[in-house]
Protein backbone atom coordinates (compact mmCIF):
# COMPACT_ATOMS: atom_id res chain seq x y z
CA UNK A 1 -115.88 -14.79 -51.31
CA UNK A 2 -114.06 -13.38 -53.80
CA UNK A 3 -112.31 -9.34 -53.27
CA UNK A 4 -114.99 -7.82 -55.38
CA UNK A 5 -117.81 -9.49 -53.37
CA UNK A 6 -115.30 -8.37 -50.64
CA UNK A 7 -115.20 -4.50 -51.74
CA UNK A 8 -119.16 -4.67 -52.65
CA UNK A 9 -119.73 -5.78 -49.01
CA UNK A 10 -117.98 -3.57 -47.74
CA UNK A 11 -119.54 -1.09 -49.78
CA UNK A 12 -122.89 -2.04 -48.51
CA UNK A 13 -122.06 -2.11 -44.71
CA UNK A 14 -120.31 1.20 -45.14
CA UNK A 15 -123.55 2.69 -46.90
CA UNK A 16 -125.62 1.04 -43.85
CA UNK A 17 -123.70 2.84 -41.63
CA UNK A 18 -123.97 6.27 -43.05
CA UNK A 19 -120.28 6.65 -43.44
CA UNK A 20 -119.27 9.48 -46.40
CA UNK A 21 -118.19 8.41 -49.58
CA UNK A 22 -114.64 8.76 -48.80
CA UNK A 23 -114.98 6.00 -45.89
CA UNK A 24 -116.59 3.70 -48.49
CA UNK A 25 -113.71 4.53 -50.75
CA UNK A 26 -111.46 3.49 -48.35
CA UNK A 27 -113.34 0.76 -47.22
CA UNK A 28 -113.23 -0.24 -50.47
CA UNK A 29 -109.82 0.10 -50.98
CA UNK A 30 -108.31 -1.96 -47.93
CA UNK A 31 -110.93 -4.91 -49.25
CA UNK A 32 -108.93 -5.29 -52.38
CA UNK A 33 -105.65 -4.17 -51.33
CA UNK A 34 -102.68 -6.79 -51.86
CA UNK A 35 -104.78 -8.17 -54.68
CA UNK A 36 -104.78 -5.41 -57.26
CA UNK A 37 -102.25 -7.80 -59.62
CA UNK A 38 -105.31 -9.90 -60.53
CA UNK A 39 -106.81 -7.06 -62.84
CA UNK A 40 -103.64 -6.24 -64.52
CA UNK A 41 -104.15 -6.53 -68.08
CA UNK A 42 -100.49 -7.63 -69.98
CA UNK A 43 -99.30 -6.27 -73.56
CA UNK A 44 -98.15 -9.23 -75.46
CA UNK A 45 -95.04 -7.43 -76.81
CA UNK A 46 -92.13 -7.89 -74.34
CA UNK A 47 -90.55 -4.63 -76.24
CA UNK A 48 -93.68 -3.17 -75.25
CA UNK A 49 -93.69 -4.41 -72.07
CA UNK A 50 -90.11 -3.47 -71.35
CA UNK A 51 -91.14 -0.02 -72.18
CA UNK A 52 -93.76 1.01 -70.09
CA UNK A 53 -92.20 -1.10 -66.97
CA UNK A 54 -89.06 1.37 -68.12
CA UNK A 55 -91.28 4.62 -68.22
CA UNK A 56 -93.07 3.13 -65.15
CA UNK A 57 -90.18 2.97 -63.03
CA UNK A 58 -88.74 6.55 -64.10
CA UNK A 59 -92.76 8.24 -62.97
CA UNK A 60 -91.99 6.13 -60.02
CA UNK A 61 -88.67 7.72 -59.35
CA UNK A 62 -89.68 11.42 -60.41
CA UNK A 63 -92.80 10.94 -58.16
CA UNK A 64 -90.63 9.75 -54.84
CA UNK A 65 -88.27 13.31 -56.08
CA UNK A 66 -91.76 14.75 -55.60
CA UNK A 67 -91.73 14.16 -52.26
CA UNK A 68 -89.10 16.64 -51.98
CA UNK A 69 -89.49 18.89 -54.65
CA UNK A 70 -92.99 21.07 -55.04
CA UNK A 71 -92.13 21.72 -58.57
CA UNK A 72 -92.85 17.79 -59.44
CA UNK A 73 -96.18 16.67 -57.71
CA UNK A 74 -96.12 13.16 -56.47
CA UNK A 75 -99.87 11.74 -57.56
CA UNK A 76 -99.30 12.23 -61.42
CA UNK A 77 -96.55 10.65 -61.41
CA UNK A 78 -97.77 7.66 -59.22
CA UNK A 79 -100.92 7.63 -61.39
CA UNK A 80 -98.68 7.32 -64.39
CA UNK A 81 -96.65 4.40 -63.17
CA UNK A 82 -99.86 2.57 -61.88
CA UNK A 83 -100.88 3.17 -65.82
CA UNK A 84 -97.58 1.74 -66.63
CA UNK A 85 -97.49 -1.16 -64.43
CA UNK A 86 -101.20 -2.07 -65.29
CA UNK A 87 -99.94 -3.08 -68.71
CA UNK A 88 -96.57 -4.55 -67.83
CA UNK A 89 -95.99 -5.62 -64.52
CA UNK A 90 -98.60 -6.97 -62.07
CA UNK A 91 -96.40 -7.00 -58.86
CA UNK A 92 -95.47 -3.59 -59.36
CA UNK A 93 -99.00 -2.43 -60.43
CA UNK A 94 -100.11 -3.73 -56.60
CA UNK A 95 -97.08 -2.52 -54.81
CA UNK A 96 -98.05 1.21 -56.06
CA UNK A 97 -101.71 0.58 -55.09
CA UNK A 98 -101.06 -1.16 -52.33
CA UNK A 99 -98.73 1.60 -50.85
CA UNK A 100 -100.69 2.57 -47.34
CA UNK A 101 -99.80 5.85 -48.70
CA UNK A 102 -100.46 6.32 -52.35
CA UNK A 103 -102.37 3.69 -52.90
CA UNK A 104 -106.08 4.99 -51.99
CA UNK A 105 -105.17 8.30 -53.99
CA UNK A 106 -104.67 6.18 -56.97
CA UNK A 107 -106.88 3.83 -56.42
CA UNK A 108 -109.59 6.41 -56.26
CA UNK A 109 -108.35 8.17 -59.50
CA UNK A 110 -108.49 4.96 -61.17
CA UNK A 111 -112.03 4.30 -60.14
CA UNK A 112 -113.87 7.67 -60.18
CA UNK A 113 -111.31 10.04 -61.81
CA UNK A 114 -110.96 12.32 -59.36
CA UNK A 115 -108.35 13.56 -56.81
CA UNK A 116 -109.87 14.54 -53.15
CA UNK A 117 -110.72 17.99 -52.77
CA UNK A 118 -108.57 18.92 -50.17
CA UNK A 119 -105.69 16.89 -51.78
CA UNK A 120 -105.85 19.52 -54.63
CA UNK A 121 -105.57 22.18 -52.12
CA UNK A 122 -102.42 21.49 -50.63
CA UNK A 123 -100.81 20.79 -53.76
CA UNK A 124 -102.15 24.10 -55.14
CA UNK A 125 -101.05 25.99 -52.10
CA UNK A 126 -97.44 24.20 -52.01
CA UNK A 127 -96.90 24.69 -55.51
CA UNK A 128 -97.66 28.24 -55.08
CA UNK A 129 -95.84 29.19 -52.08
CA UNK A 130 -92.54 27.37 -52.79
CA UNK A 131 -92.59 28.63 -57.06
CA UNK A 132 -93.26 32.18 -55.79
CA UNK A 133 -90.57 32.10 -53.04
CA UNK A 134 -88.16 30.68 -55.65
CA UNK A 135 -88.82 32.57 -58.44
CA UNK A 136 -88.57 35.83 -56.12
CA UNK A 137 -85.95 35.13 -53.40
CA UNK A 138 -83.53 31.67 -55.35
CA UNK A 139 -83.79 31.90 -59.42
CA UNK A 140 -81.57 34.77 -60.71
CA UNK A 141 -82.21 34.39 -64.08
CA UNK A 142 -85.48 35.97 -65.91
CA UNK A 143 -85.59 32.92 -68.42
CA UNK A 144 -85.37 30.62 -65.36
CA UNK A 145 -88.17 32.90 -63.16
CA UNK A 146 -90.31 32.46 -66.17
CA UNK A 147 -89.91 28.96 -66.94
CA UNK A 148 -90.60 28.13 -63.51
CA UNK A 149 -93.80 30.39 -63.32
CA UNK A 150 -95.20 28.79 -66.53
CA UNK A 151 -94.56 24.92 -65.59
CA UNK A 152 -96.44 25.89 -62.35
CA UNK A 153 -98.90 27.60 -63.85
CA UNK A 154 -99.50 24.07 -66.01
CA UNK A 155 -99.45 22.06 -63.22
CA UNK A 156 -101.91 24.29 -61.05
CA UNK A 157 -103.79 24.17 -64.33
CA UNK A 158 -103.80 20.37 -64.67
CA UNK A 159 -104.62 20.02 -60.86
CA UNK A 160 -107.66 22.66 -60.93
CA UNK A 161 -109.33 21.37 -63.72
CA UNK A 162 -109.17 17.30 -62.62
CA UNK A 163 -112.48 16.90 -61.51
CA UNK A 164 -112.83 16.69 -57.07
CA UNK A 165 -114.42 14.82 -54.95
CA UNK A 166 -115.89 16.63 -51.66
CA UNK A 167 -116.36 15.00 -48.34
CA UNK A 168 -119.61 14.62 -47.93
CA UNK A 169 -119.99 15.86 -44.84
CA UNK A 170 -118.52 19.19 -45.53
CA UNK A 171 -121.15 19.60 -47.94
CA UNK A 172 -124.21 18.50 -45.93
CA UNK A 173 -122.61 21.06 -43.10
CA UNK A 174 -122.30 23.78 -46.45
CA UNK A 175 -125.84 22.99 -46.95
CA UNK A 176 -127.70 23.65 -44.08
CA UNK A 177 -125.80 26.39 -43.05
């Protein structure tokens, strides 16, 4: 069988099962995962190529920073290098959607376009919290506080208006109560 008859089975005994969209999602995801490198699509141009494996491997190393620093979120960044890697570099294209981490976040932006809901709410929150407690109690420098506030205020923009997926049970529960 081959891993989209795979994922599509899965799909269907997920659906059987009544699990929420986010099971089948994941389902989904661990049906095709290690074999993502099959889709890749390659740019003829090695320049080009070169390029976006280069521009790939920087969004992967700003996105790791990420980890550490609230000002740079982690998923764009890993979204961006997936993009990246999808045109130059199959193993590295499945390594980022592979990643037991990362990889069903990206995976499920580059299949529906959307970012979980509650994923968008702790990056909202964090970004908040730690730009506010910088800009009031570490950044000296007006220029600096308002630099800060505005980049935030982008990349809460950016995050709020990416379109979310709820879990579906939440919203039956939402529903009927």
């Amino acid at each position: 069988m081959s891993i989209d008859g795979r994922a599509q089975s899965a799909t269907i005994v997920s659906v059987s099962r009544g699990e929420t969209d986010d099971e089948v999602l994941r389902a989904q995801w661990e049906a095709r995962r290690g074999d993502f490198a099959r889709e890749v699509e390659l740019v003829t141009s090695r320049a080009k190529r070169l390029t976006l494996w280069v521009a790939g491997t920087l969004a992967i190393a700003a996105g790791l920073l990420g980890v550490f620093l609230p000002v740079l979120p982690t998923t764009p960044f890993m979204i961006l290098a997936a993009a990246c890697f999808f045109r130059s570099s199959p193993r590295l294209y499945d390594a980022v959607l592979s990643n037991r981490v990362l990889g069903p976040v990206v995976y499920e932006w580059r299949q529906r376009r959307t970012i979980p809901w509650r994923a968008k709410a702790a990056a909202v929150t964090l970004i908040v919290v730690t730009m506010g407690l910088s800009i009031a109690f570490v950044v000296q420098r007006r220029w600096a506080q308002i630099a800060m506030a505005a980049l935030g205020a982008l990349v809460i923009t950016w995050i709020v208006r990416v379109p979310a997926r709820r879990d579906e049970r939440r919203s039956d529960l939402e529903r009927q109560g």
